[in-house]
N, C-alpha and C. Protein backbone atom coordinates (compact mmCIF):
# COMPACT_ATOMS: atom_id res chain seq x y z
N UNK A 1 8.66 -24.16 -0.95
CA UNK A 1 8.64 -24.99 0.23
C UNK A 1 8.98 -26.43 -0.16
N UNK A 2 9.75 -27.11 0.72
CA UNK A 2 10.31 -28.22 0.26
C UNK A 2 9.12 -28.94 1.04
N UNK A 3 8.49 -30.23 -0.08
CA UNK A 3 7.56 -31.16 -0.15
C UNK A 3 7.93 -32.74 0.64
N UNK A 4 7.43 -33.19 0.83
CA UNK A 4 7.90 -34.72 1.36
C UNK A 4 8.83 -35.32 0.16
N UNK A 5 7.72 -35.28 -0.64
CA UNK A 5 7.96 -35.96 -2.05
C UNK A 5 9.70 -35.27 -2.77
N UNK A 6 9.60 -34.56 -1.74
CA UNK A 6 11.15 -33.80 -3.05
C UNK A 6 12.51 -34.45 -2.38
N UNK A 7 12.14 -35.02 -1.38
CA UNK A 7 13.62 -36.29 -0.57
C UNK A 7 13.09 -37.51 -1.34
N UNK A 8 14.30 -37.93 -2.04
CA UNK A 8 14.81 -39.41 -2.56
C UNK A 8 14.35 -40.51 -1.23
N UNK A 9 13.81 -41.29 -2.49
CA UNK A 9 13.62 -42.56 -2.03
C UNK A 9 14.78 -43.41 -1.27
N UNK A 10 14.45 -44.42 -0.16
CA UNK A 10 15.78 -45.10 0.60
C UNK A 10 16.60 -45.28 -0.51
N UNK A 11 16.47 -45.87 -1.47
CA UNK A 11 18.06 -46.66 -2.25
C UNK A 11 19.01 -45.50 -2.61
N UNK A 12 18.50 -44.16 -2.55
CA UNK A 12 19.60 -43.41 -2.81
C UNK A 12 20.41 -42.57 -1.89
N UNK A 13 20.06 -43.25 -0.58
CA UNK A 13 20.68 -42.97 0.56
C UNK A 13 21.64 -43.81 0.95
N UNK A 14 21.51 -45.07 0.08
CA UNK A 14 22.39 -45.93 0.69
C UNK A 14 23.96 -45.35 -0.17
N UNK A 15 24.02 -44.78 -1.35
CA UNK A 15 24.97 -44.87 -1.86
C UNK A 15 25.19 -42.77 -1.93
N UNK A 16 24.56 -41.80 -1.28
CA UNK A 16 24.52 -40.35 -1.66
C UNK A 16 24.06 -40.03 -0.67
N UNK A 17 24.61 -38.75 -0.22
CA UNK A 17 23.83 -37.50 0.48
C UNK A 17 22.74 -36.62 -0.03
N UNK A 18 22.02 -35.91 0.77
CA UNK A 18 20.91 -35.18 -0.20
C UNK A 18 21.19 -33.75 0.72
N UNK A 19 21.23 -32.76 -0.23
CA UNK A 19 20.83 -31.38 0.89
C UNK A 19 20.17 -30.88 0.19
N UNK A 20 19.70 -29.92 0.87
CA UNK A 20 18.48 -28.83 0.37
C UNK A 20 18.65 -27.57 1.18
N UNK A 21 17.77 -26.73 0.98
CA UNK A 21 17.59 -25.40 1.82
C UNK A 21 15.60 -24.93 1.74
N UNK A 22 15.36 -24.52 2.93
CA UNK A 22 14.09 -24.08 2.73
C UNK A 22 13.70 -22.75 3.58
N UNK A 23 13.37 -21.62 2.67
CA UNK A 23 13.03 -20.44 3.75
C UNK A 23 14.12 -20.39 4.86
N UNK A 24 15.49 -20.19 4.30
CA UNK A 24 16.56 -20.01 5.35
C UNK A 24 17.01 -20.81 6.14
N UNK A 25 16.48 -21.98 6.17
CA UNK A 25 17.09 -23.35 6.41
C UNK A 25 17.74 -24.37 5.68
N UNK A 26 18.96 -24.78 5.82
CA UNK A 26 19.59 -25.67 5.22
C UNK A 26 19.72 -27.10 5.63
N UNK A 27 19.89 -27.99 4.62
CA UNK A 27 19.77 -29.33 5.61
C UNK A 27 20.70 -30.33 4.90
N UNK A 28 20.74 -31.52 5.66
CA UNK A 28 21.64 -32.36 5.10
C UNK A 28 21.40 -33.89 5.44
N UNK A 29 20.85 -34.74 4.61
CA UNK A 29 20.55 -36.28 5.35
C UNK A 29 21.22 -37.48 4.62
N UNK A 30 21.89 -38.22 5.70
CA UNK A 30 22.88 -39.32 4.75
C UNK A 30 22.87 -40.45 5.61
N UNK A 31 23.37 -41.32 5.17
CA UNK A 31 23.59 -42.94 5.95
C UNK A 31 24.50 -42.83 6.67
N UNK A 32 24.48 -42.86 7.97
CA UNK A 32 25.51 -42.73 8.68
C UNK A 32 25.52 -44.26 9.86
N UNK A 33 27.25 -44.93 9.69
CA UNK A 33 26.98 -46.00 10.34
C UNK A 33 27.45 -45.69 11.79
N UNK A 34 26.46 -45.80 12.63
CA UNK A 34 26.95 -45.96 14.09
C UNK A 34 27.71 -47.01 14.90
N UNK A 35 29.07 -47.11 15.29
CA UNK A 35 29.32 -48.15 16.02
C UNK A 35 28.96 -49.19 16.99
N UNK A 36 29.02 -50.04 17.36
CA UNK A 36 28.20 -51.09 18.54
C UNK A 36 28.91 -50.31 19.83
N UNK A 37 28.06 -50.53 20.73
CA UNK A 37 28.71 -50.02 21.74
C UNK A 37 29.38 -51.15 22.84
N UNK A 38 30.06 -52.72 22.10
CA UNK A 38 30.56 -53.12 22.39
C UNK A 38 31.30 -53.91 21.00
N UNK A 39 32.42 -54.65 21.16
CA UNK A 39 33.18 -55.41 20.18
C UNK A 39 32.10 -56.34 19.24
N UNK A 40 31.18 -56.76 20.04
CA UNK A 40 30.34 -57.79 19.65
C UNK A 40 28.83 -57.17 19.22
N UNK A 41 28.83 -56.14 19.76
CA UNK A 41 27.26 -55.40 19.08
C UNK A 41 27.78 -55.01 17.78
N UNK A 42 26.89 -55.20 16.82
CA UNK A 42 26.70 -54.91 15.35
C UNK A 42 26.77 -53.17 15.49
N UNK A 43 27.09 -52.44 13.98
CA UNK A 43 26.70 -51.38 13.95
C UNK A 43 25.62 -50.95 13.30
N UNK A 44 25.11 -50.15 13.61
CA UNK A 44 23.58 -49.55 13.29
C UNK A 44 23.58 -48.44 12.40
N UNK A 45 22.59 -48.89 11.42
CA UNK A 45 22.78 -48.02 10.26
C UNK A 45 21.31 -47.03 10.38
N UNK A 46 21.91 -45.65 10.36
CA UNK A 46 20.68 -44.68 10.51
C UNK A 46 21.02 -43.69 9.55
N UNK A 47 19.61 -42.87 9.30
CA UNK A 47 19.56 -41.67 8.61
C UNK A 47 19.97 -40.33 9.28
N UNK A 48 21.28 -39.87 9.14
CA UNK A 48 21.87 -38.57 10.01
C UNK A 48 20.86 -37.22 9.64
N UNK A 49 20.57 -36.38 10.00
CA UNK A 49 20.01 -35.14 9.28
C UNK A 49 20.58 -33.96 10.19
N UNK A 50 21.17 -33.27 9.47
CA UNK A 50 21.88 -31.82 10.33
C UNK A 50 21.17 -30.79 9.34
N UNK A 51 20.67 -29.89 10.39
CA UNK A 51 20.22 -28.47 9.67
C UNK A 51 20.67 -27.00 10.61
N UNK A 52 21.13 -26.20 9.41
CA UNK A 52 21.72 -25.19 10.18
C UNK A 52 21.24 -24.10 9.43
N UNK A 53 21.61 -22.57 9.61
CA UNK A 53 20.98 -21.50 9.21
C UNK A 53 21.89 -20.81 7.80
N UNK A 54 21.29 -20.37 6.89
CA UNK A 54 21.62 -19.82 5.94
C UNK A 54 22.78 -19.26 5.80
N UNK A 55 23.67 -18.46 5.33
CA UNK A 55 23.40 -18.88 3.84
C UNK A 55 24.66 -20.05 3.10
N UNK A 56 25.54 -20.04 4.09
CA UNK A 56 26.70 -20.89 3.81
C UNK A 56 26.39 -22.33 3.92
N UNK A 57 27.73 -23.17 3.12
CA UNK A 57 27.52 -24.77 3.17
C UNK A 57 27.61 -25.16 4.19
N UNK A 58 27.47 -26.65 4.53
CA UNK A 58 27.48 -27.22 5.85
C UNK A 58 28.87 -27.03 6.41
N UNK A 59 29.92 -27.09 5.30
CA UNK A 59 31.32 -27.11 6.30
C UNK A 59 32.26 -26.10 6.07
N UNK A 60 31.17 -24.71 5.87
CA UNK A 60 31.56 -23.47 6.08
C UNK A 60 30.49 -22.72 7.20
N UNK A 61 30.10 -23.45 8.14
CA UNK A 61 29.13 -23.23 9.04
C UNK A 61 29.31 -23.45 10.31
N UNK A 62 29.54 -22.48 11.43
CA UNK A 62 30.40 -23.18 12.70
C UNK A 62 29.18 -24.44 13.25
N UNK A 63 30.24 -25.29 13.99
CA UNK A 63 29.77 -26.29 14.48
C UNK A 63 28.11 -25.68 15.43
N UNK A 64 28.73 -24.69 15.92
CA UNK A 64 27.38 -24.47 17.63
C UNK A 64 26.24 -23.66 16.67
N UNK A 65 25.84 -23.94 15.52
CA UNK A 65 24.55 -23.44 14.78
C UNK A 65 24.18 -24.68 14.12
N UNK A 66 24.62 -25.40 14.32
CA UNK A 66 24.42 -26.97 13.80
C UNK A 66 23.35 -27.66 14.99
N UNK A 67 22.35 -28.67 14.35
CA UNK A 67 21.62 -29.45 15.04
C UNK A 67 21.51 -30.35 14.35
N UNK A 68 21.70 -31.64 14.91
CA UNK A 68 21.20 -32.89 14.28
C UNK A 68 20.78 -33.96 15.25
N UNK A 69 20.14 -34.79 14.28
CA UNK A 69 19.24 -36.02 14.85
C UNK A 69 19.42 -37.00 13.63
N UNK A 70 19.36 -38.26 14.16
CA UNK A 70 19.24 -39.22 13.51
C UNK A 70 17.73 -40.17 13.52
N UNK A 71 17.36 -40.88 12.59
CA UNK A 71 16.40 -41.76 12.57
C UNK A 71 16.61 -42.98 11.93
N UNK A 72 15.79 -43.58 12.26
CA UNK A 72 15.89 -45.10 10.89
C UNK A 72 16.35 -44.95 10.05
N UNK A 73 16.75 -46.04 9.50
CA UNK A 73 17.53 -46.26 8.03
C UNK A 73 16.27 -46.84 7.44
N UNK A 74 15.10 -46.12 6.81
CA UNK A 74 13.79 -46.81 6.48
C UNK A 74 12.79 -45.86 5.81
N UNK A 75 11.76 -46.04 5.00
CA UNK A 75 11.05 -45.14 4.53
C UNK A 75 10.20 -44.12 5.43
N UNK A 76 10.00 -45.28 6.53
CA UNK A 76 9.21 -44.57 7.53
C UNK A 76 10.46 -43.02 8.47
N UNK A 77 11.65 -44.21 8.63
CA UNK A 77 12.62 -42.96 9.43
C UNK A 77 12.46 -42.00 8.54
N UNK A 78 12.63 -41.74 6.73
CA UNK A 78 12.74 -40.70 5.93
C UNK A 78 11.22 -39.67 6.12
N UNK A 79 10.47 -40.50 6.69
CA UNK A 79 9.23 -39.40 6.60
C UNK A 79 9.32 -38.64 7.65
N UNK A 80 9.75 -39.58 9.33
CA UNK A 80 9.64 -38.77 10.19
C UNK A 80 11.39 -37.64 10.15
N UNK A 81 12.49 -37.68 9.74
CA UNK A 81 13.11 -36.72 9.30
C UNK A 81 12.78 -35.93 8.39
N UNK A 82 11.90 -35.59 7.67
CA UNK A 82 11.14 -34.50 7.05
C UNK A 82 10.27 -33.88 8.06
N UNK A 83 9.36 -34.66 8.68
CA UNK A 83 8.78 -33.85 9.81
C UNK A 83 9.24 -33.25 10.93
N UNK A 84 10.93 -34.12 11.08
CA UNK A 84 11.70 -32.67 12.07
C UNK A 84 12.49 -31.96 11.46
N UNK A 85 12.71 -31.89 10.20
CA UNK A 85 13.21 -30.78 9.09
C UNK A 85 12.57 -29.60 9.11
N UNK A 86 11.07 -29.97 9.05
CA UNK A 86 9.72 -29.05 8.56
C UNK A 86 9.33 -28.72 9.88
N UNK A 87 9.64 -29.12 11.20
CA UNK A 87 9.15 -28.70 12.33
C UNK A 87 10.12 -28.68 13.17
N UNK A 88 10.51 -29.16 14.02
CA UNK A 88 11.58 -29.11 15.29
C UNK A 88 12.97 -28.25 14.93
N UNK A 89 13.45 -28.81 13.38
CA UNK A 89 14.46 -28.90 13.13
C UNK A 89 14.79 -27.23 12.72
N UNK A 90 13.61 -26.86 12.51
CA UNK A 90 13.47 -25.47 11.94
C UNK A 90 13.50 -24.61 12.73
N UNK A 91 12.87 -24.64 13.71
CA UNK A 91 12.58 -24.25 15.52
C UNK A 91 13.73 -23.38 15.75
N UNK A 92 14.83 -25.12 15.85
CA UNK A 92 16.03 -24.82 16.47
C UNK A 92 17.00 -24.22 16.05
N UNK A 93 16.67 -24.08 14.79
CA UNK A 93 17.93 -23.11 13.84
C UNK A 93 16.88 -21.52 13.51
N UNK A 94 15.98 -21.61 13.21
CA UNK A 94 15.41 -19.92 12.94
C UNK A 94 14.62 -19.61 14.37
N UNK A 95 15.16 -19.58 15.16
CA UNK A 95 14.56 -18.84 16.56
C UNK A 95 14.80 -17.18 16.42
């Protein structure tokens, strides 16, 4: 069972992706920059997380078994994307 503790600390998100797999779930969390939703809004930097179902890689996996969510770019966003890894995220892919 994948632990809190077994996702990298923020600084190695800023520069790497991390995946894993747990009990038939696969996952994937990276820095992803979001655009402003105008010329003049800044873009927003968040933690992407897509998890989809076994046993293939992410981009040998059709799109409509894919779910993702984003959170903070922050220690706190990294905890609560483990808790929808380990709960919601799991839900929606092993039904």
């Amino acid at each position: 069972m994948v632990e809190r503790i077994d996702l990298f600390h923020l600084p190695f998100y800023k520069k790497e992706a991390f995946t894993g797999s747990d009990r038939g779930l696969r996952f994937w969390i990276g820095k992803t920059e979001i655009p402003g939703e105008t010329e003049e809004a800044a873009a927003q930097t968040v933690l992407r997380v897509i998890v989809w179902p076994e046993p293939f890689a992410l981009k040998h996996t059709e799109d409509e078994k894919k779910k993702s969510k984003d959170f903070p770019f922050s220690e706190e966003g990294l905890d609560q994307a483990y808790d929808w890894i380990m709960g919601e995220g799991r839900t929606l892919i092993l039904q």
